[in-house]
Protein backbone atom coordinates (compact mmCIF):
# COMPACT_ATOMS: atom_id res chain seq x y z
CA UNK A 1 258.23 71.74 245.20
CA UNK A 2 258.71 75.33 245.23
CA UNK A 3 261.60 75.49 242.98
CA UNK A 4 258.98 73.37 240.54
CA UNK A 5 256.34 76.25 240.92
CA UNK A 6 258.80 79.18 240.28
CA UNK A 7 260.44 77.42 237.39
CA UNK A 8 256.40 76.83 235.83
CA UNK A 9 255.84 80.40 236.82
CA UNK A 10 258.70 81.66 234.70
CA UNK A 11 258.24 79.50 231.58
CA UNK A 12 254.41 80.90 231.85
CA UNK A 13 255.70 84.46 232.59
CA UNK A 14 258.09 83.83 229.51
CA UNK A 15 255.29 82.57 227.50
CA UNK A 16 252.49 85.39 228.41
CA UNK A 17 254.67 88.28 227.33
CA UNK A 18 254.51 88.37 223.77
CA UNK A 19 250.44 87.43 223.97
CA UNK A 20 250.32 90.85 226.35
CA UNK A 21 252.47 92.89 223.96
CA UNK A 22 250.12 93.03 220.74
CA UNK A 23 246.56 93.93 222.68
CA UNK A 24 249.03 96.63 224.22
CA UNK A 25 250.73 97.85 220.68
CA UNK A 26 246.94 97.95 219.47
CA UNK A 27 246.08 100.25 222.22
CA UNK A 28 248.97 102.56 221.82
CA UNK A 29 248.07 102.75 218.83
CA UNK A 30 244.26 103.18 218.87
CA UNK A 31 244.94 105.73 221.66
CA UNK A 32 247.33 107.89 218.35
CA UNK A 33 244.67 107.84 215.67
CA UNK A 34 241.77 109.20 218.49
CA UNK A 35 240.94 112.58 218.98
CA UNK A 36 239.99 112.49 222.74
CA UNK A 37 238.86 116.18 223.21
CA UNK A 38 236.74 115.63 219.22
CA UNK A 39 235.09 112.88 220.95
CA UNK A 40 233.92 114.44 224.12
CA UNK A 41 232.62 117.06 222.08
CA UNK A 42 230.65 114.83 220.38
CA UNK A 43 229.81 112.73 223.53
CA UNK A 44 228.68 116.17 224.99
CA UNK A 45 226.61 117.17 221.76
CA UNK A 46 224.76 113.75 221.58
CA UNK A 47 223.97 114.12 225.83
CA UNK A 48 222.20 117.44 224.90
CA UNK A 49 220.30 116.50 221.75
CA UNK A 50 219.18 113.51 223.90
CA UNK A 51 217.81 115.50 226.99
CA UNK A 52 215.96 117.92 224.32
CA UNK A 53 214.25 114.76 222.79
CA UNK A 54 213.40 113.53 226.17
CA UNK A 55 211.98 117.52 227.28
CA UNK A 56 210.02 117.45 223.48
CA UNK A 57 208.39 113.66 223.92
CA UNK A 58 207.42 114.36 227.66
CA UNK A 59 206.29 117.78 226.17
CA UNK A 60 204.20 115.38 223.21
CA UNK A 61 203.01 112.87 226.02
CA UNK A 62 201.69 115.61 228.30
CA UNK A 63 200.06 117.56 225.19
CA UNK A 64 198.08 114.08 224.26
CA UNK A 65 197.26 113.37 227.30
CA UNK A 66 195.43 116.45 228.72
CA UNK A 67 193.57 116.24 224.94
CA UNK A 68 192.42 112.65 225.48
CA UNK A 69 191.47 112.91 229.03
CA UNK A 70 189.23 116.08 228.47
CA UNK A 71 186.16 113.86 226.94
CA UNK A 72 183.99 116.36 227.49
CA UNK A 73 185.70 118.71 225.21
CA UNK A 74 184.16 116.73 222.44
CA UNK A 75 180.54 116.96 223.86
CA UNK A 76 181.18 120.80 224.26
CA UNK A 77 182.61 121.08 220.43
CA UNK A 78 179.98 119.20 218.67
CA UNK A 79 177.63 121.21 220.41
CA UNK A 80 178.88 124.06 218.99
CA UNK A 81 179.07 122.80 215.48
CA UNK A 82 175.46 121.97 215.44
CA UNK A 83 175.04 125.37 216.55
CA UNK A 84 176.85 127.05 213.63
CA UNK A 85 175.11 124.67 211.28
CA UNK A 86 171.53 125.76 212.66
CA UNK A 87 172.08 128.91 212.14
CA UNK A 88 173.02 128.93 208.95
CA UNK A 89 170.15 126.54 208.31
CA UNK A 90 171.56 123.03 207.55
CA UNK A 91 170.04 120.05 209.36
CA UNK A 92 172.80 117.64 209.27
CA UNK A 93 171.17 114.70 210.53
CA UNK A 94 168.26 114.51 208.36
CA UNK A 95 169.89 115.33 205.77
CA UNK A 96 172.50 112.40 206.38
CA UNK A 97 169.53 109.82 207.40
CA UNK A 98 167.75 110.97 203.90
CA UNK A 99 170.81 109.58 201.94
CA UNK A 100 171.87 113.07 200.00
CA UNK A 101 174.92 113.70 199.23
CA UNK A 102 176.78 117.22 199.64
CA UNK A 103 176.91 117.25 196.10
CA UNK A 104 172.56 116.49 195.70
CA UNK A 105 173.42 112.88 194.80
CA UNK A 106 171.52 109.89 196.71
CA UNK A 107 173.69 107.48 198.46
CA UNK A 108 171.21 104.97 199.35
CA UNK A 109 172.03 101.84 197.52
CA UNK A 110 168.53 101.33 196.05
CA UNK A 111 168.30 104.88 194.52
CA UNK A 112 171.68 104.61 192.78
CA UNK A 113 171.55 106.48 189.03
CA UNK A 114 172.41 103.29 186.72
CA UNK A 115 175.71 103.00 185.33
CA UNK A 116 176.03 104.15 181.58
């Protein structure tokens, strides 16, 4: 029995070789045409450019975040707009709930001009 198994061993052995040989040419050959140290290079280049858009979108995700947790920020800011427009004498809602336009125009749908 053991003289069976080294003579299978052998014609499988004798069989296997030339299957191993071409993935092994193609690597000897793959391994010629690459420039190794071009390729780290570029390996190293894409690892940088990667941690600077990680640092830039934690840099965007902080930024929005402290703008839409401050709600009263908006309070504060269209306080400060109806300010300014008091002072320089515009009274923005009545003249929005009175329908006219920035341009004099009324808006209201039943005081339309008619269409020529």
């Amino acid at each position: 029995m053991a003289e069976a198994m080294r003579g299978a061993t052998k014609v499988s052995v004798f069989y296997m070789c030339p299957l191993i040989l071409t993935p092994i040419k193609a690597m000897v050959m793959m391994n010629r045409q690459m420039n190794l140290p071009a390729m780290q290079r570029i390996l190293q280049n894409f690892e940088i450019e990667s941690e600077k858009m990680d640092m830039k979108q934690e840099m965007m995700a902080d930024v929005m975040g402290d703008i839409f947790e401050e709600e009263g920020e908006e309070e504060a800011t269209d306080e400060i707009i109806n300010q300014v427009l008091d002072e320089i004498g515009i009274n923005l809602s009545s003249e929005v709930s009175n329908g006219v336009h920035a341009f004099g125009v009324l808006t209201q749908p039943n005081h339309l001009p008619a269409a020529r």
